[in-house]
PDB file of N, CA and C in Angstrom:
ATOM      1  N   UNK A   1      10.979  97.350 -23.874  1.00  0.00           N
ATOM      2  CA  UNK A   1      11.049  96.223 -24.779  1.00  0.00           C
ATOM      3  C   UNK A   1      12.336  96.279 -25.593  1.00  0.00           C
ATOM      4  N   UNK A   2      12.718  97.398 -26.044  1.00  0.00           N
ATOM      5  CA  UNK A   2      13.971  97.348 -27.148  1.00  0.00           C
ATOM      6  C   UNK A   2      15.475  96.883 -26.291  1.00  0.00           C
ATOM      7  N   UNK A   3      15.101  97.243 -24.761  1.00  0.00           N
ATOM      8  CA  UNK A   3      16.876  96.440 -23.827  1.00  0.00           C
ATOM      9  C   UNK A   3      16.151  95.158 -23.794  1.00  0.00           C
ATOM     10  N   UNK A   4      14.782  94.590 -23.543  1.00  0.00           N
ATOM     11  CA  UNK A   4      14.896  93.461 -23.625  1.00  0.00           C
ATOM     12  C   UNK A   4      15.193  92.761 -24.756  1.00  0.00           C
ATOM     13  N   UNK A   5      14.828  93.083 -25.839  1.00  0.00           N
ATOM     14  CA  UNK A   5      15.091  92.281 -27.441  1.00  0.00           C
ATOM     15  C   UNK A   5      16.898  92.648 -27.619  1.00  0.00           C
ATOM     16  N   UNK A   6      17.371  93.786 -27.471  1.00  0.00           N
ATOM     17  CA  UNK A   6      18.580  93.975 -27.375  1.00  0.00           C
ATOM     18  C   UNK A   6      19.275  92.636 -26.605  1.00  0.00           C
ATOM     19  N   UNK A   7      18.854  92.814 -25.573  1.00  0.00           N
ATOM     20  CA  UNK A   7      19.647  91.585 -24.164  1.00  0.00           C
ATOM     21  C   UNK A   7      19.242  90.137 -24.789  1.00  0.00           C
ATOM     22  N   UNK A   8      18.104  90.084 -24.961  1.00  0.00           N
ATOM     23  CA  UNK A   8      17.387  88.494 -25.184  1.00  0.00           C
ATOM     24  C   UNK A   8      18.499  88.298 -26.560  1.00  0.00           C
ATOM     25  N   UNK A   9      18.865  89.306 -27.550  1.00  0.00           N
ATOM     26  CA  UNK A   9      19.667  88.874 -28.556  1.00  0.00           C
ATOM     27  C   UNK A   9      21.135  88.649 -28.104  1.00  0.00           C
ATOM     28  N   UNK A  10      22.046  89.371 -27.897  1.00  0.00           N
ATOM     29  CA  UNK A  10      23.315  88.782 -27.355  1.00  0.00           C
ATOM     30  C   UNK A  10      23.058  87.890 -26.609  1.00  0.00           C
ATOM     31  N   UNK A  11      22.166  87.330 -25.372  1.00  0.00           N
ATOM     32  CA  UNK A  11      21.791  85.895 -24.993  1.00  0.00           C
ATOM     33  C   UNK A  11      21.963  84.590 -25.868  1.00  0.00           C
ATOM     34  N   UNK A  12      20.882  85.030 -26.591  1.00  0.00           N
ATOM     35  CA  UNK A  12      21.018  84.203 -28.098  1.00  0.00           C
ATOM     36  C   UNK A  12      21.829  84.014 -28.429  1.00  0.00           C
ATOM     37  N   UNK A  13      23.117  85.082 -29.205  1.00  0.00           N
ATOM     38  CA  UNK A  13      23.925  84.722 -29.936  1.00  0.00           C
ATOM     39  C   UNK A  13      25.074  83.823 -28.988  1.00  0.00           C
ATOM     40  N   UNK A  14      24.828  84.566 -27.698  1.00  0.00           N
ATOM     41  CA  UNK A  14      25.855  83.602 -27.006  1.00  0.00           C
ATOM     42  C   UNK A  14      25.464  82.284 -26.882  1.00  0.00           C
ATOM     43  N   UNK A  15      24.484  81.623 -26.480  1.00  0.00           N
ATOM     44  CA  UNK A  15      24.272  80.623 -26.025  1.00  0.00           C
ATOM     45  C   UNK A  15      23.713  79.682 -27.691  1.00  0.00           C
ATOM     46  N   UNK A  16      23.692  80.529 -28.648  1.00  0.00           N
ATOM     47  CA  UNK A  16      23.376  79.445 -30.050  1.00  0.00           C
ATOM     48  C   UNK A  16      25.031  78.619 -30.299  1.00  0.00           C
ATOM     49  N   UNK A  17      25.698  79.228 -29.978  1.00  0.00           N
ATOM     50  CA  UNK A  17      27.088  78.614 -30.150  1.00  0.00           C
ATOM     51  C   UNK A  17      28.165  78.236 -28.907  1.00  0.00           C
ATOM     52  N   UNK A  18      27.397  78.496 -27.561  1.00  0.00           N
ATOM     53  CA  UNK A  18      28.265  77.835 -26.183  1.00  0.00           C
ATOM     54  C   UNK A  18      28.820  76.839 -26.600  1.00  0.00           C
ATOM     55  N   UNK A  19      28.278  75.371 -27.048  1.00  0.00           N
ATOM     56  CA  UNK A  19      29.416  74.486 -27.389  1.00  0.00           C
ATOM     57  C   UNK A  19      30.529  74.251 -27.638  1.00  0.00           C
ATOM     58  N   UNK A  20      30.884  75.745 -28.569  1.00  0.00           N
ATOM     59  CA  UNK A  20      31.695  75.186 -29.171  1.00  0.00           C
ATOM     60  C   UNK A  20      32.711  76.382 -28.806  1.00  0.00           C
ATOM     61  N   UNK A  21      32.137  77.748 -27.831  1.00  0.00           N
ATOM     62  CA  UNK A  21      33.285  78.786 -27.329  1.00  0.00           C
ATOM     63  C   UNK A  21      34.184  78.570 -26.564  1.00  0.00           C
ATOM     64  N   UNK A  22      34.963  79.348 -27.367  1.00  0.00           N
ATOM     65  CA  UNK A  22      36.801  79.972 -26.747  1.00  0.00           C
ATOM     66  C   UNK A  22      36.917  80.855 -25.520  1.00  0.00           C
ATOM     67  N   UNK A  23      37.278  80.029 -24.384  1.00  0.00           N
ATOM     68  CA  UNK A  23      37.341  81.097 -23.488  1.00  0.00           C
ATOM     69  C   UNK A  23      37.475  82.330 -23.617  1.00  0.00           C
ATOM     70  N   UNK A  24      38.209  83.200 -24.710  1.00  0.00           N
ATOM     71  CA  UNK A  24      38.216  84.648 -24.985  1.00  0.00           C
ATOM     72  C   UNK A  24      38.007  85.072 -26.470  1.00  0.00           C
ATOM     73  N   UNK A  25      36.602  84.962 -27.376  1.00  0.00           N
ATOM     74  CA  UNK A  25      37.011  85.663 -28.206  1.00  0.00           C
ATOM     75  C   UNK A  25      36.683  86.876 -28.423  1.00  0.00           C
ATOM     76  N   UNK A  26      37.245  86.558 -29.928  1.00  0.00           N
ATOM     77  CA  UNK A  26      37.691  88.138 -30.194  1.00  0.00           C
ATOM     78  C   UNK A  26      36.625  89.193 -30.310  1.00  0.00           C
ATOM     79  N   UNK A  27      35.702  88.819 -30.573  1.00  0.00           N
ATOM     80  CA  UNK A  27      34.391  89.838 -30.731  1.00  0.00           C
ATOM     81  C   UNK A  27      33.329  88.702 -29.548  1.00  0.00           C
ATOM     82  N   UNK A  28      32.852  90.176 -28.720  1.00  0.00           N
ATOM     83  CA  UNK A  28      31.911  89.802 -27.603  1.00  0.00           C
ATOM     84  C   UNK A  28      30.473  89.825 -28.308  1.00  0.00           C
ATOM     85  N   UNK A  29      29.302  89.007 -27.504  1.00  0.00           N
ATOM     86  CA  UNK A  29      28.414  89.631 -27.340  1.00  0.00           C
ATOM     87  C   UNK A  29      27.750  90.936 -27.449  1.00  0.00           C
ATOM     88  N   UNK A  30      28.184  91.584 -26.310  1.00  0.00           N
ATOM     89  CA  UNK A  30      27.704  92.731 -26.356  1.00  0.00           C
ATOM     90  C   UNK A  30      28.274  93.780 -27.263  1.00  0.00           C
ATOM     91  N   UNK A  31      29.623  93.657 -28.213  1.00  0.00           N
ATOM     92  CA  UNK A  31      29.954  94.427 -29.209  1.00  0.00           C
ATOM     93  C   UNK A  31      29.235  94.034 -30.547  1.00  0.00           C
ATOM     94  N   UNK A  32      28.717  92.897 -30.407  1.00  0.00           N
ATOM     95  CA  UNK A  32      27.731  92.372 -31.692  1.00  0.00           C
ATOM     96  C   UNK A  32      25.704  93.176 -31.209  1.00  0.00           C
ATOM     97  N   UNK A  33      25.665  93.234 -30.211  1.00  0.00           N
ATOM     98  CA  UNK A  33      24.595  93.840 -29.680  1.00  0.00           C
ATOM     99  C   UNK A  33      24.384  95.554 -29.717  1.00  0.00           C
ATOM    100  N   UNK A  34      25.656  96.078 -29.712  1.00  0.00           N
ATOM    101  CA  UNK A  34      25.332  97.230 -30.535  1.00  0.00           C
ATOM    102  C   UNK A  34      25.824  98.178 -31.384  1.00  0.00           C
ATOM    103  N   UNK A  35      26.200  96.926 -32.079  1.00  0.00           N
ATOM    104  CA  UNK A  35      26.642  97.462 -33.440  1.00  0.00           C
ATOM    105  C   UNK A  35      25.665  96.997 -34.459  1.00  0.00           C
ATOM    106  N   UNK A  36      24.582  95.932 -34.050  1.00  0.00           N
ATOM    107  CA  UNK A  36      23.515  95.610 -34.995  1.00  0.00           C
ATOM    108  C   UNK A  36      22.361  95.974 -33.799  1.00  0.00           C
ATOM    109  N   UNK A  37      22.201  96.881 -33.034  1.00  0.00           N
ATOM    110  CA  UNK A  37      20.946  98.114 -32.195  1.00  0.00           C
ATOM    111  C   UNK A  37      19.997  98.195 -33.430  1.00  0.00           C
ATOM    112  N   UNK A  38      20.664  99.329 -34.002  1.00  0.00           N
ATOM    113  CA  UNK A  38      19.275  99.588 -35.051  1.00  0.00           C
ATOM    114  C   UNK A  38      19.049  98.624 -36.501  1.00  0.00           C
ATOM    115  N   UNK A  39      19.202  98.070 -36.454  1.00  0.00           N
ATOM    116  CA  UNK A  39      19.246  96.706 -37.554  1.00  0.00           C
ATOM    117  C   UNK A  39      17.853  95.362 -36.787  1.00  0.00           C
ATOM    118  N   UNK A  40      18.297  95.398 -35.439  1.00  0.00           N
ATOM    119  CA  UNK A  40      17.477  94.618 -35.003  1.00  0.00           C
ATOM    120  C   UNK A  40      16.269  95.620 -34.471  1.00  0.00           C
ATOM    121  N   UNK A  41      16.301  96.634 -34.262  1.00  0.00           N
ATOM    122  CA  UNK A  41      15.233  97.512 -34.091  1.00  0.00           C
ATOM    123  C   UNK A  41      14.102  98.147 -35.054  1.00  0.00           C
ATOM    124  N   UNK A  42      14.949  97.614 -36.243  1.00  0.00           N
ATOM    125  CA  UNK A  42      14.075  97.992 -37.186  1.00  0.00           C
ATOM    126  C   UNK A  42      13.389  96.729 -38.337  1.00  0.00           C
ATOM    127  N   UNK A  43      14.311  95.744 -38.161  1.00  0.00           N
ATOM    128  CA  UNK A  43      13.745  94.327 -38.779  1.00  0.00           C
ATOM    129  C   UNK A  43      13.117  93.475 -37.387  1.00  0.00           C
ATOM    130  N   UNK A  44      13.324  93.215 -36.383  1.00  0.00           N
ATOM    131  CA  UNK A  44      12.691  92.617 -35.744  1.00  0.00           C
ATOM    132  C   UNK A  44      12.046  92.925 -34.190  1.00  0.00           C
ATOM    133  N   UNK A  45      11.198  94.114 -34.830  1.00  0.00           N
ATOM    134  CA  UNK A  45      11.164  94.997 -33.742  1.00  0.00           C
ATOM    135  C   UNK A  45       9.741  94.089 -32.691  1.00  0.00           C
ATOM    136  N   UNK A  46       9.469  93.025 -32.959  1.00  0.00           N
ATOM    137  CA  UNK A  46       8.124  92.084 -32.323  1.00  0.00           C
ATOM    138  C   UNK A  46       8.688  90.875 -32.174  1.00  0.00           C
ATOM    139  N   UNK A  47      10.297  90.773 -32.363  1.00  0.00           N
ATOM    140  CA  UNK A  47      10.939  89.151 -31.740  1.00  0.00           C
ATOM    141  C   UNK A  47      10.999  89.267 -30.638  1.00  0.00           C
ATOM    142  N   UNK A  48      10.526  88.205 -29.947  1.00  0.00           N
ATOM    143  CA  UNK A  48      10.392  88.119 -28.476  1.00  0.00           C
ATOM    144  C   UNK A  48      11.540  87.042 -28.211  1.00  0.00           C
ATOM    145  N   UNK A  49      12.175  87.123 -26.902  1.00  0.00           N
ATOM    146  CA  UNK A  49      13.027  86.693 -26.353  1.00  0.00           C
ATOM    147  C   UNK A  49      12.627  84.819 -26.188  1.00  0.00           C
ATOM    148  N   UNK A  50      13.403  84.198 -26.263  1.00  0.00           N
ATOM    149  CA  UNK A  50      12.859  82.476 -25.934  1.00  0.00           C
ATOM    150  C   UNK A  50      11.844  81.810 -27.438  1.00  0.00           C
ATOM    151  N   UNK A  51      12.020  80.752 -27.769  1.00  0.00           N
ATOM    152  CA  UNK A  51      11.365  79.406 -28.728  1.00  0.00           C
ATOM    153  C   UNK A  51      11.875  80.101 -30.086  1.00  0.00           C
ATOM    154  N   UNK A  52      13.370  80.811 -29.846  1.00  0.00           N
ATOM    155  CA  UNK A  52      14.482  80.998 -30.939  1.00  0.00           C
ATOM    156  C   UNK A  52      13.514  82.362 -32.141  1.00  0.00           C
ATOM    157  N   UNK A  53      12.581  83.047 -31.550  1.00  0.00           N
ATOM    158  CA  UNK A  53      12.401  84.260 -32.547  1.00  0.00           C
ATOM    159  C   UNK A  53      12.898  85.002 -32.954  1.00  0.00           C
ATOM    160  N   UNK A  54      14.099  85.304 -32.063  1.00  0.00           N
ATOM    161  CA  UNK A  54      15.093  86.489 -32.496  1.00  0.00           C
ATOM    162  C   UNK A  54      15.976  85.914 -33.328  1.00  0.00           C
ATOM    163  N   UNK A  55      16.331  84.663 -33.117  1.00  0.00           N
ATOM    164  CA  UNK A  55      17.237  83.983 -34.064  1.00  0.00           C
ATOM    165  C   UNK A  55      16.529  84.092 -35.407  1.00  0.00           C
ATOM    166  N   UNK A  56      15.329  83.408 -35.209  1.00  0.00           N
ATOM    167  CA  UNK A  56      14.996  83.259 -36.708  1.00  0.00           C
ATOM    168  C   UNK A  56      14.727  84.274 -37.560  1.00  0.00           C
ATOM    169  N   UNK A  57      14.269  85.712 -36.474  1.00  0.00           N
ATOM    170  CA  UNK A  57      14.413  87.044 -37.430  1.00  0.00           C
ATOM    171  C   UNK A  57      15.687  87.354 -38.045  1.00  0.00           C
ATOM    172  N   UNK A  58      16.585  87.177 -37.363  1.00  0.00           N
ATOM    173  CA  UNK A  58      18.235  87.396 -37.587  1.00  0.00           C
ATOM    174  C   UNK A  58      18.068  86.712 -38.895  1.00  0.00           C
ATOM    175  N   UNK A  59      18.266  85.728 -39.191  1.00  0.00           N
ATOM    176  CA  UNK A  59      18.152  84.660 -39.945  1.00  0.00           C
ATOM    177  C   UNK A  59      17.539  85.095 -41.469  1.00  0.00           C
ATOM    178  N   UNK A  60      15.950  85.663 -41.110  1.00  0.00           N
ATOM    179  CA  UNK A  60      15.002  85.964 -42.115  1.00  0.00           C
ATOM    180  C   UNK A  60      15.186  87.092 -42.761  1.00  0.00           C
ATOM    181  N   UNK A  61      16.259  88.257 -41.571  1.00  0.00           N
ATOM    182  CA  UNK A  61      16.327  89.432 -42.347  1.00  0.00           C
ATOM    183  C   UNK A  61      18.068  89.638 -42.101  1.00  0.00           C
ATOM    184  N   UNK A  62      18.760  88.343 -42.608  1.00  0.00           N
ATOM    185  CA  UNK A  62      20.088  89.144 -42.220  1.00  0.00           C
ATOM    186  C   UNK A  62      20.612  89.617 -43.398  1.00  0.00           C
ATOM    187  N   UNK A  63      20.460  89.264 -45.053  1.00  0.00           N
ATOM    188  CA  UNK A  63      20.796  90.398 -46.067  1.00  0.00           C
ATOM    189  C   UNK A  63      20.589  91.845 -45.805  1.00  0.00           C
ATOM    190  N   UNK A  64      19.551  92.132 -45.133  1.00  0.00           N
ATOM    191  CA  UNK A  64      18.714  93.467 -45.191  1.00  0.00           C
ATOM    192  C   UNK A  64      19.531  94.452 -44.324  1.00  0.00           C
ATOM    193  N   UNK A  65      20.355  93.820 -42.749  1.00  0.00           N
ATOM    194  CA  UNK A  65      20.836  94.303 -41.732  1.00  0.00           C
ATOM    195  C   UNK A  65      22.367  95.041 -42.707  1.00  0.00           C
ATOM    196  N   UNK A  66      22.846  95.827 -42.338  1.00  0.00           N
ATOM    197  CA  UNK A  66      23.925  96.603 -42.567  1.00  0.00           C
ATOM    198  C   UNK A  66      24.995  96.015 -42.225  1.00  0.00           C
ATOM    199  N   UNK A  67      26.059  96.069 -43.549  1.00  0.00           N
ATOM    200  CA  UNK A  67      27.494  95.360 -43.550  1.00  0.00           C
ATOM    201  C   UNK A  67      28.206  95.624 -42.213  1.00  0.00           C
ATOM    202  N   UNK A  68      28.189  96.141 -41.433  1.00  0.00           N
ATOM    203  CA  UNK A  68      28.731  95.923 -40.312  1.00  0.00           C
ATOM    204  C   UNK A  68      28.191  95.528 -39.028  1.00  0.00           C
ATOM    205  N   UNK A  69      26.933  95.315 -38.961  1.00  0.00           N
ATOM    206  CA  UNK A  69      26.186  94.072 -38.218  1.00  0.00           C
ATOM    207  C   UNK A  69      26.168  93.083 -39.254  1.00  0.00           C
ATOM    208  N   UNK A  70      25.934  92.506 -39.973  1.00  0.00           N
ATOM    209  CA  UNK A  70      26.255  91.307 -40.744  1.00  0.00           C
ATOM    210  C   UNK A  70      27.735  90.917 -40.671  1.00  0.00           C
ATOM    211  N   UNK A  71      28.625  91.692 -40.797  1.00  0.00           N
ATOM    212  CA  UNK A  71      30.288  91.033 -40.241  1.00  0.00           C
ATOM    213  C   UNK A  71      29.933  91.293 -38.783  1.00  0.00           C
ATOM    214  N   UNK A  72      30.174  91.654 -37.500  1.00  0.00           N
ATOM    215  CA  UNK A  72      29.914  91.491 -36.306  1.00  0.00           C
ATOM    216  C   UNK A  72      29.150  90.032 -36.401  1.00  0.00           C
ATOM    217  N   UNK A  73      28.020  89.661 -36.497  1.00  0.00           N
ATOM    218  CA  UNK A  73      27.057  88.517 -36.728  1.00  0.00           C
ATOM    219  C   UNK A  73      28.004  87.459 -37.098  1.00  0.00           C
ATOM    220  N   UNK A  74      28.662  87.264 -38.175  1.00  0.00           N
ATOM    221  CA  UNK A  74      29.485  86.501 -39.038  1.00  0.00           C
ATOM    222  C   UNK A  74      30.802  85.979 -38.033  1.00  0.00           C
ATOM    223  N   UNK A  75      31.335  87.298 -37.558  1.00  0.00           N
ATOM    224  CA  UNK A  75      32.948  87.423 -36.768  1.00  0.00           C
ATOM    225  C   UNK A  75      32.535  86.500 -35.380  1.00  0.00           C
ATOM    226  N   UNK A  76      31.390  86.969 -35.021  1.00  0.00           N
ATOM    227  CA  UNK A  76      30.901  86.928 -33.730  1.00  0.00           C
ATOM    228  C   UNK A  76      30.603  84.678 -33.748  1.00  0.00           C
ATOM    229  N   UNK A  77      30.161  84.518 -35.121  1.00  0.00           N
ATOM    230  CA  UNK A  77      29.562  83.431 -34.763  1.00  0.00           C
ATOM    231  C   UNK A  77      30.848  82.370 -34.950  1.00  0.00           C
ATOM    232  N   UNK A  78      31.939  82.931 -35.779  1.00  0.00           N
ATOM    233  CA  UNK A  78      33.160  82.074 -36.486  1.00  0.00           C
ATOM    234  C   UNK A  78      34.098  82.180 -35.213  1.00  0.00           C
ATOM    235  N   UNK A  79      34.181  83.087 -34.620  1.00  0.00           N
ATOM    236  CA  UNK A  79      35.191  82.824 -33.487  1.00  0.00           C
ATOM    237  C   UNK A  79      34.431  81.850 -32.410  1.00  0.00           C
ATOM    238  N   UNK A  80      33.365  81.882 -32.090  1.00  0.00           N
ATOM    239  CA  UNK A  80      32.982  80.669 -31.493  1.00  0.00           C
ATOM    240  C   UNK A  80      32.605  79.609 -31.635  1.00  0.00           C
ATOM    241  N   UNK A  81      32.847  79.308 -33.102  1.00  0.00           N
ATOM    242  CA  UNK A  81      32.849  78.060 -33.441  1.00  0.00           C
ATOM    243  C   UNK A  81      34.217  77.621 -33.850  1.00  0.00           C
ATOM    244  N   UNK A  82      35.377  78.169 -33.732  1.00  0.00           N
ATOM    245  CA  UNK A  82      36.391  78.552 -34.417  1.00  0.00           C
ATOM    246  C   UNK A  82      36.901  78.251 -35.419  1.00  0.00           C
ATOM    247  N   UNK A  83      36.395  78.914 -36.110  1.00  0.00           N
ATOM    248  CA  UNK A  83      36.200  79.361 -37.733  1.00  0.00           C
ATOM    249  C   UNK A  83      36.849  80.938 -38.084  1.00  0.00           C
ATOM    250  N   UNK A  84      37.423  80.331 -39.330  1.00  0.00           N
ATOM    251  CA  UNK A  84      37.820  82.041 -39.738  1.00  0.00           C
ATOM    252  C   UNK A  84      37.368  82.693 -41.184  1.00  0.00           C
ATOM    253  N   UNK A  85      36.242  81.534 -41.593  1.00  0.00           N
ATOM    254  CA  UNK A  85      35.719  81.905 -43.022  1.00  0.00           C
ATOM    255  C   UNK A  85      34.355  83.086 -42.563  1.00  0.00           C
ATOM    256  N   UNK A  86      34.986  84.147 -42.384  1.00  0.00           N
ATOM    257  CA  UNK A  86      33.336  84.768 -41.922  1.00  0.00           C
ATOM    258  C   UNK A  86      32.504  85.475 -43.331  1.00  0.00           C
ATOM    259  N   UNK A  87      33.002  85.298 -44.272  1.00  0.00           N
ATOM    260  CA  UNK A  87      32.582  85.245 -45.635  1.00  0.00           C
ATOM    261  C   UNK A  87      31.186  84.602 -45.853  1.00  0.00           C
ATOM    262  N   UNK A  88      31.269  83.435 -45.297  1.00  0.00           N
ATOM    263  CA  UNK A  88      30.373  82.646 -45.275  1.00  0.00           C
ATOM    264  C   UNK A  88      28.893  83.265 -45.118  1.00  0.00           C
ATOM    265  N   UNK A  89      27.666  83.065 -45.610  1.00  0.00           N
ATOM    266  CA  UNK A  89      26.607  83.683 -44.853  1.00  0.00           C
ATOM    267  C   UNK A  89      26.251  82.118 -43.331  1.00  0.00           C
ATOM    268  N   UNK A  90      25.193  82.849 -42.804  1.00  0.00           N
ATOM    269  CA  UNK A  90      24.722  82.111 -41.532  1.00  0.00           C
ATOM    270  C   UNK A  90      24.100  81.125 -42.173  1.00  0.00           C
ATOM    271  N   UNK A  91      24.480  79.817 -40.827  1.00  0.00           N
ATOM    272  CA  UNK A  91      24.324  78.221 -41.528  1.00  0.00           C
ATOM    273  C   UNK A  91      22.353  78.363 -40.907  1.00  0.00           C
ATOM    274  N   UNK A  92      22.022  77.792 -41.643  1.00  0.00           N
ATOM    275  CA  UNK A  92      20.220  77.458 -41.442  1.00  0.00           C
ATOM    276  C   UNK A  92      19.878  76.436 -40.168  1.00  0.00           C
TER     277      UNK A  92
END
């Protein structure tokens, strides 16, 4: 279960913002996947993959996750929307 919630999350993060990605950016998926491992292992350790649970755990517990999965999260979501305010917290 934890490679699937792992995988089902970089899925997520990729495909919550496909619209609007840069053929190359700067922070991947999978460098946002495990650098927030134990962040999502320990706040959303019963989000199941599909009808956006992992998102919305992300979401519900992203103060709680550690400053460097919260910038990964942030970096990860501003380069594919291309944005460079990653200051910002995550839009609702």
């Amino acid at each position: 279960m934890r490679v699937s919630l792992l995988s089902a999350c970089a899925l997520m993060l990729a495909l919550a913002v496909a619209g609007a990605a840069r053929a190359t950016p700067a922070l991947t998926a999978e460098h946002v996947r495990l650098v927030c491992a134990t962040d999502l292992q320990k706040y959303c350790p019963d989000a199941k993959p599909g009808a956006g649970t992992v998102r919305a755990c992300i979401r519900a517990h992203f103060m709680r996750f550690t400053k460097p999965c919260r910038h990964a999260l942030l970096t990860f979501r501003d380069d594919r929307e291309g944005r460079s305010d990653v200051a910002a917290a995550p839009s609702p």
